[in-house]
N, C-alpha and C. Protein backbone atom coordinates (compact mmCIF):
# COMPACT_ATOMS: atom_id res chain seq x y z
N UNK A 1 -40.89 2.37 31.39
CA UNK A 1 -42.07 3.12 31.70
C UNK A 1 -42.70 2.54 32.96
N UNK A 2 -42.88 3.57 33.87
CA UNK A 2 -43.98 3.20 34.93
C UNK A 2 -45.24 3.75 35.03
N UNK A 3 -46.01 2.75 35.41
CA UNK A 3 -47.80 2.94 35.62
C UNK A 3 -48.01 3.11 36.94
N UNK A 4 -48.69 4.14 37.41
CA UNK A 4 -49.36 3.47 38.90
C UNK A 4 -50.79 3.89 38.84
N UNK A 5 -51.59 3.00 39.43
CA UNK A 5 -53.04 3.25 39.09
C UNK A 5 -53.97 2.45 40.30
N UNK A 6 -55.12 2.82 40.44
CA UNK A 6 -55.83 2.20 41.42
C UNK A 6 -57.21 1.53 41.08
N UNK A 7 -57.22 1.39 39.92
CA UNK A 7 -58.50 0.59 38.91
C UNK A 7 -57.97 -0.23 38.26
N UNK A 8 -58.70 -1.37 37.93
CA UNK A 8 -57.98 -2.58 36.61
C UNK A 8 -57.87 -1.42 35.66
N UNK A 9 -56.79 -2.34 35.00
CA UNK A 9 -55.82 -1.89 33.66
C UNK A 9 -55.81 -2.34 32.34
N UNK A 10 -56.05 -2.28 31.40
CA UNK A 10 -55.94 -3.02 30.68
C UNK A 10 -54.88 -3.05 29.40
N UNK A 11 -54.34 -3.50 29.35
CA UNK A 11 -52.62 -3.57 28.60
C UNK A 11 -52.26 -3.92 27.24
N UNK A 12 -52.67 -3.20 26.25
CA UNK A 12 -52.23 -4.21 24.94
C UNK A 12 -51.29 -3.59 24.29
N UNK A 13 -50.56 -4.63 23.66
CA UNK A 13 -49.17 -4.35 23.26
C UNK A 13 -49.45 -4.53 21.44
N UNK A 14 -48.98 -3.08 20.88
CA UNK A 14 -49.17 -3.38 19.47
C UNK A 14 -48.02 -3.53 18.84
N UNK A 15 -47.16 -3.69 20.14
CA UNK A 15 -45.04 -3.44 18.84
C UNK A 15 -44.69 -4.90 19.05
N UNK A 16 -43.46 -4.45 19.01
CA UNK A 16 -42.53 -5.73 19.63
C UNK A 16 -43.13 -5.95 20.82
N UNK A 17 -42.67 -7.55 21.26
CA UNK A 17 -42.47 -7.92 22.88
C UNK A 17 -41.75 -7.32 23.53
N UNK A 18 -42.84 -7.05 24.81
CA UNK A 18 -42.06 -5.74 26.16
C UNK A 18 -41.73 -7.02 27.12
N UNK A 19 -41.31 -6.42 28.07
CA UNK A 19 -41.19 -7.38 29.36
C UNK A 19 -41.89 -6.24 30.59
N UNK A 20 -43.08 -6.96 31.15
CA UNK A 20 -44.19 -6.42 32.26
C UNK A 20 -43.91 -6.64 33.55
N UNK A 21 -43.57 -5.69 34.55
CA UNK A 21 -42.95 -6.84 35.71
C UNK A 21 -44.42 -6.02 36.69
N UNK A 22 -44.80 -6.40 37.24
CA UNK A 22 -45.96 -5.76 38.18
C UNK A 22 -45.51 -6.78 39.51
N UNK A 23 -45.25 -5.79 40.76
CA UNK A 23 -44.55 -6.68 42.28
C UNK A 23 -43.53 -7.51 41.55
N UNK A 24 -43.41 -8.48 42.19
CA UNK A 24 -42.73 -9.72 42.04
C UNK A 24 -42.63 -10.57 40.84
N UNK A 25 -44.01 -10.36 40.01
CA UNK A 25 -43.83 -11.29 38.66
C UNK A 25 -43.73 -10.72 37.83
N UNK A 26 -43.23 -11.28 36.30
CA UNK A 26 -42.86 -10.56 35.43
C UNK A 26 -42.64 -11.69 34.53
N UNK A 27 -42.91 -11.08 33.48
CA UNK A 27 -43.93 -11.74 32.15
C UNK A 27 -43.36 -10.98 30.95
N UNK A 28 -43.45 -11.56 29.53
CA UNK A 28 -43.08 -10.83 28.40
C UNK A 28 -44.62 -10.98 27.60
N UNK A 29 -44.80 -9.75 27.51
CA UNK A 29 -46.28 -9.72 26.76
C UNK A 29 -45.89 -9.60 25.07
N UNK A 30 -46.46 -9.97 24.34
CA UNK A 30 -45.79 -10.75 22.86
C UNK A 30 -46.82 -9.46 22.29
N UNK A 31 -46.40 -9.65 20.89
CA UNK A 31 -47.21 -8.71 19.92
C UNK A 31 -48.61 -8.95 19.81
N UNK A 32 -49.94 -8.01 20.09
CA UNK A 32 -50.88 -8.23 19.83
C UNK A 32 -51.60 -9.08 21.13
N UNK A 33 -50.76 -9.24 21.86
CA UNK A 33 -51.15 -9.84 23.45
C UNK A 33 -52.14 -8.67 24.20
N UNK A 34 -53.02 -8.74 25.43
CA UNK A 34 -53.64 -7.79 25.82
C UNK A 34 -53.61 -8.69 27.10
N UNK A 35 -52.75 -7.60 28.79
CA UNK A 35 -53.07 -8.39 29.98
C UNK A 35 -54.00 -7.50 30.72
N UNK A 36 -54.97 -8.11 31.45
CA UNK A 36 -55.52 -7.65 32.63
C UNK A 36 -55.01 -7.23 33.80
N UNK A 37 -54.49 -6.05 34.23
CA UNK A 37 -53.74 -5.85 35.69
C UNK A 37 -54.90 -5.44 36.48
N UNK A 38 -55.33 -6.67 37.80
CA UNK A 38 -55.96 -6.01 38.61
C UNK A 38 -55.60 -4.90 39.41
N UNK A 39 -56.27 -4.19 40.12
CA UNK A 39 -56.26 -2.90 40.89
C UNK A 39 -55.11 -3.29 42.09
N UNK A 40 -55.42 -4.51 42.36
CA UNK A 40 -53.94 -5.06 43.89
C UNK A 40 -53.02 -4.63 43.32
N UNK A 41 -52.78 -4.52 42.18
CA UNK A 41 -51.46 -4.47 41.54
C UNK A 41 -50.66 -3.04 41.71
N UNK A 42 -51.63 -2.00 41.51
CA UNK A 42 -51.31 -0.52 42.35
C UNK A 42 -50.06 -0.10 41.08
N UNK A 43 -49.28 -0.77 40.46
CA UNK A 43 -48.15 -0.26 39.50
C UNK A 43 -48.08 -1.35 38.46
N UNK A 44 -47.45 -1.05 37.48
CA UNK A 44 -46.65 -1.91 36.38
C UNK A 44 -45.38 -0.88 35.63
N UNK A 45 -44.50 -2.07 35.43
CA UNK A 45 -43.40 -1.53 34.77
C UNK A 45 -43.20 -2.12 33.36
N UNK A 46 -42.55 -1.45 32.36
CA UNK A 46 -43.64 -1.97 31.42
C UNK A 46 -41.33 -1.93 30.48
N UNK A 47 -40.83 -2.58 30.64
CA UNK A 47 -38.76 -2.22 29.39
C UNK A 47 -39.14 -2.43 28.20
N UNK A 48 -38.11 -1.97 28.12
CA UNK A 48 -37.67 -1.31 26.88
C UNK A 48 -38.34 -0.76 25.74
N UNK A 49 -38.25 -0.74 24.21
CA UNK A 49 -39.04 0.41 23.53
C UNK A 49 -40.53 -0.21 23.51
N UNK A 50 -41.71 0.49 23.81
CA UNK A 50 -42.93 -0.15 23.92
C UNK A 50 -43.89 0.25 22.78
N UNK A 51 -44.81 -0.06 22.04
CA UNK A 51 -45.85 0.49 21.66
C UNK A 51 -47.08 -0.49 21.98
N UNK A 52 -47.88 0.43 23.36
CA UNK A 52 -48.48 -0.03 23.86
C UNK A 52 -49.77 0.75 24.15
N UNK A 53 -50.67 0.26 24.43
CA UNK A 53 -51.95 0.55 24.93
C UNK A 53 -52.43 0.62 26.45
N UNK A 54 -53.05 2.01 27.08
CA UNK A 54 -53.04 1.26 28.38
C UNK A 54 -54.95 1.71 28.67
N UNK A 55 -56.08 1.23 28.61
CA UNK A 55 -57.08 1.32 29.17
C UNK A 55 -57.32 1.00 30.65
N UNK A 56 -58.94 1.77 30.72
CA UNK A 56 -59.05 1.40 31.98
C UNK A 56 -60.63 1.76 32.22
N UNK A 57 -61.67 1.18 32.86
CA UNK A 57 -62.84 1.53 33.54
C UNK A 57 -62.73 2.84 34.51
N UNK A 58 -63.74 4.34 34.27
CA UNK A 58 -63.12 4.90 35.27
C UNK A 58 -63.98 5.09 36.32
N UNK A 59 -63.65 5.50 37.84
CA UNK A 59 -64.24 6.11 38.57
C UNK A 59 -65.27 6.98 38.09
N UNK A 60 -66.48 7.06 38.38
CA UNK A 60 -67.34 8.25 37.75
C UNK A 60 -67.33 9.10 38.76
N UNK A 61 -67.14 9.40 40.08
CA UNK A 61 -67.37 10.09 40.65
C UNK A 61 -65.85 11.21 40.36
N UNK A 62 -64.81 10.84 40.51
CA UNK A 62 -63.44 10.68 40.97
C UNK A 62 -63.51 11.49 39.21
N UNK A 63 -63.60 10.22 37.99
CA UNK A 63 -62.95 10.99 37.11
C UNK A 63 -63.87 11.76 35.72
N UNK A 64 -65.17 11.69 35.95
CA UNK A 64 -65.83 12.73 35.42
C UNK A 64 -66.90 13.49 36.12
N UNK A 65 -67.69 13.15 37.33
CA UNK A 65 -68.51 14.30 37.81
C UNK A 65 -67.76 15.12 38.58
N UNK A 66 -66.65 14.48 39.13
CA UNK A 66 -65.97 15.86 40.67
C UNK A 66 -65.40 16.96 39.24
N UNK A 67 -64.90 16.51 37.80
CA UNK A 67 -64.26 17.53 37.32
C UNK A 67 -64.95 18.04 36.42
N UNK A 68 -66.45 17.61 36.17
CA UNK A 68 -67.07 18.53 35.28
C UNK A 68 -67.99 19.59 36.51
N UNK A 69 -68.26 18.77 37.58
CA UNK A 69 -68.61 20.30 38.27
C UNK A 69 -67.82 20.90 38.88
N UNK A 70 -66.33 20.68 39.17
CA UNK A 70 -65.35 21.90 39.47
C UNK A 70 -65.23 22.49 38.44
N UNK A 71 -65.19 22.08 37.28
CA UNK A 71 -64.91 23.19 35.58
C UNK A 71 -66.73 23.76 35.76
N UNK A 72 -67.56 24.02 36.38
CA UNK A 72 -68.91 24.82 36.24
C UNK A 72 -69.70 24.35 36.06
N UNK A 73 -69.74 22.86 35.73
CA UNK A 73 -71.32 22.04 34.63
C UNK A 73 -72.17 21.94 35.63
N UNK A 74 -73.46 22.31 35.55
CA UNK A 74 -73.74 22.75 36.93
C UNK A 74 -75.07 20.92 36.77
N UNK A 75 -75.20 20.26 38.54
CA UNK A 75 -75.52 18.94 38.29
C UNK A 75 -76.85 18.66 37.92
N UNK A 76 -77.63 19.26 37.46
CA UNK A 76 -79.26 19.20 36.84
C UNK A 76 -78.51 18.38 35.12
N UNK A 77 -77.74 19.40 34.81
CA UNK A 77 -77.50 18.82 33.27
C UNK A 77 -76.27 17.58 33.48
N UNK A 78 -75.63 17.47 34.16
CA UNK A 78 -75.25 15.72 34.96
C UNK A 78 -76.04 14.81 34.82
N UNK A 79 -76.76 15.08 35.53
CA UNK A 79 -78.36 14.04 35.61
C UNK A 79 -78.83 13.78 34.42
N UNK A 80 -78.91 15.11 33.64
CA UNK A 80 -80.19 14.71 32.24
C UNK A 80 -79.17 13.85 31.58
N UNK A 81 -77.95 14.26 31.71
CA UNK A 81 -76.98 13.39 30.82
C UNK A 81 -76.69 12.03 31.18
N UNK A 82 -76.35 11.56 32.76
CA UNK A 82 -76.56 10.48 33.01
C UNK A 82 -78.16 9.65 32.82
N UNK A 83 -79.27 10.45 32.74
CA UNK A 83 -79.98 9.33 32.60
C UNK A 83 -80.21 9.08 31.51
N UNK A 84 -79.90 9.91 30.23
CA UNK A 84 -79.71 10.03 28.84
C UNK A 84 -79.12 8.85 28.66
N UNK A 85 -77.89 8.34 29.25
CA UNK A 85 -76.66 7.34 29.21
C UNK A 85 -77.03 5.80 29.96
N UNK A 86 -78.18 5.71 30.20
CA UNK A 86 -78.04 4.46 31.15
C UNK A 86 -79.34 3.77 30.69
């Protein structure tokens, strides 16, 4: 499996041990392990059978206001909702 992403990552492994190679290093993340991939990292490759987790912090602009006001949400009720949230 490949990842590519441009935000930290966050990685937890609930199966067996995978082997993680991100650039140059490469690591076996064990059962119940969880790694941090910073954003430099741009990809991870994640062999053989995985059951894994992949989180992440998102962009707010990028991955929920540009697509709730291209789907119509019009930005007055954005607002009430973000300041609802903070």
């Amino acid at each position: 499996m490949r990842h590519t992403f441009s935000t930290a990552q966050i990685l937890s492994n609930v199966g067996a041990p995978v082997r993680v190679r991100a650039d140059t290093w490469i690591e076996e993340l064990g059962r119940a392990e969880t790694l941090l991939l910073p954003a430099a990292c741009r990809d991870v490759e994640i062999s053989g059978p995985a059951d894994v987790l992949m989180g992440y912090l998102p962009d707010l602009d990028r991955d929920v206001r540009g697509p709730l006001l291209a789907a119509g949400y019009p930005l007055p009720l954005l607002r009430q909702f973000i300041a609802l949230s903070a």
